[in-house]
Protein backbone atom coordinates (compact mmCIF):
# COMPACT_ATOMS: atom_id res chain seq x y z
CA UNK A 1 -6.73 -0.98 -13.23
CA UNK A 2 -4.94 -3.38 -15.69
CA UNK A 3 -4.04 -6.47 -15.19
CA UNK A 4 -1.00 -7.31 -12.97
CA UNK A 5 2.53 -7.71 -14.91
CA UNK A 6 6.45 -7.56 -14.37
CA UNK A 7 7.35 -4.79 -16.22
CA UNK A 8 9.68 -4.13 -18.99
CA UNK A 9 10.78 -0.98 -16.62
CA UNK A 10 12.97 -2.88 -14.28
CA UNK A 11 15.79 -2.94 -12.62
CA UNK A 12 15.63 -6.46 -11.44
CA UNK A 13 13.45 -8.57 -12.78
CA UNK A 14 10.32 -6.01 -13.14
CA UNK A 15 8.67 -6.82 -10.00
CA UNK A 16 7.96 -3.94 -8.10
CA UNK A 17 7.67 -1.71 -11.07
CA UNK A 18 4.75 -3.90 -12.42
CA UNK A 19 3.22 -3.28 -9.57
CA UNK A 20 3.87 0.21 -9.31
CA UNK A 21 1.92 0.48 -13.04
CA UNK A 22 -0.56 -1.50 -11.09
CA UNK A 23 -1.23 0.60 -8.71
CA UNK A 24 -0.32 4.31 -10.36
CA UNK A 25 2.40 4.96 -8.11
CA UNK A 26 6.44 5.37 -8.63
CA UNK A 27 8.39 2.40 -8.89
CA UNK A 28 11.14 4.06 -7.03
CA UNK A 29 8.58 3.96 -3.83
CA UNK A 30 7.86 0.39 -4.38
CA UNK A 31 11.38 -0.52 -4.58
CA UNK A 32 11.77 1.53 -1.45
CA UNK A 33 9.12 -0.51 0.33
CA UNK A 34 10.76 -3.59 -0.77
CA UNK A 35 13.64 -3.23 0.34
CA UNK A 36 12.67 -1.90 3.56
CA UNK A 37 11.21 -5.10 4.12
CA UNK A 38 13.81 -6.75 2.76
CA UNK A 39 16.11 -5.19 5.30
CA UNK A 40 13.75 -5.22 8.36
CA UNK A 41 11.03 -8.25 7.99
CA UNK A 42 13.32 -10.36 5.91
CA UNK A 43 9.72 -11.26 4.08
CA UNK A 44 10.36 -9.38 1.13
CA UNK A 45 13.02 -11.53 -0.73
CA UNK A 46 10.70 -14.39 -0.68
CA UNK A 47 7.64 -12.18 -1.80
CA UNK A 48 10.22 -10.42 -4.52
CA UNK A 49 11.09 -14.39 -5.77
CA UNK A 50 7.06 -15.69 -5.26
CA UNK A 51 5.83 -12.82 -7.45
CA UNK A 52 8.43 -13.02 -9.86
CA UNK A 53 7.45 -16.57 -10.70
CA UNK A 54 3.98 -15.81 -10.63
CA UNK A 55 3.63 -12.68 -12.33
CA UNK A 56 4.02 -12.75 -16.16
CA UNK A 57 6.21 -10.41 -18.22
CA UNK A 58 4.69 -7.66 -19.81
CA UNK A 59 4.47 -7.76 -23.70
CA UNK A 60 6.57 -4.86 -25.64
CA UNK A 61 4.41 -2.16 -26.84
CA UNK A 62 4.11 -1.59 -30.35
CA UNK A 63 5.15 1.90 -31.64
CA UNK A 64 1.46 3.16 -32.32
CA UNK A 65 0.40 1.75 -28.95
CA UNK A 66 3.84 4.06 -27.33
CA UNK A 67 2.29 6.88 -29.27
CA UNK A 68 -1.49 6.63 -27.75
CA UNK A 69 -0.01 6.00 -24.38
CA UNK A 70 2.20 9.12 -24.59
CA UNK A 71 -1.08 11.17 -25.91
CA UNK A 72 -3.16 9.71 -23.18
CA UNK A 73 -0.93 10.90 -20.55
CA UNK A 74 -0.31 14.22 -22.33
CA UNK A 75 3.40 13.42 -22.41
């Protein structure tokens, strides 16, 4: 695993798909979970806003690091 980052992928403000890169899963699940618990435990908005301070943005790519990443993956 990588290190832990707000992604450049978001919708938001790159929370849960950071941590969907994290972790190897979707971020559409993550966002799912949060807000789920947004909706139900009321806990997620202030775990959204605590990790979105905390967590630092992810630095753009370079092209030749897109390219190795997309031949990695076989993509």
């Amino acid at each position: 695993m990588g290190k832990l980052y707000r992604s450049s992928n978001k919708v938001i403000a790159g929370v849960c798909a950071g941590v969907a890169e994290y972790f190897g899963w979707d971020a559409k699940i993550v966002r799912l979970i949060a807000l789920l618990c947004l909706i139900f435990g009321g806990c997620g908005a202030v775990a959204y806003v605590i990790l979105w301070v905390l967590m630092p943005l992810q630095k753009e790519k370079s092209y030749a690091e897109r390219l190795k990443d997309r031949i990695d993956n076989g993509k």
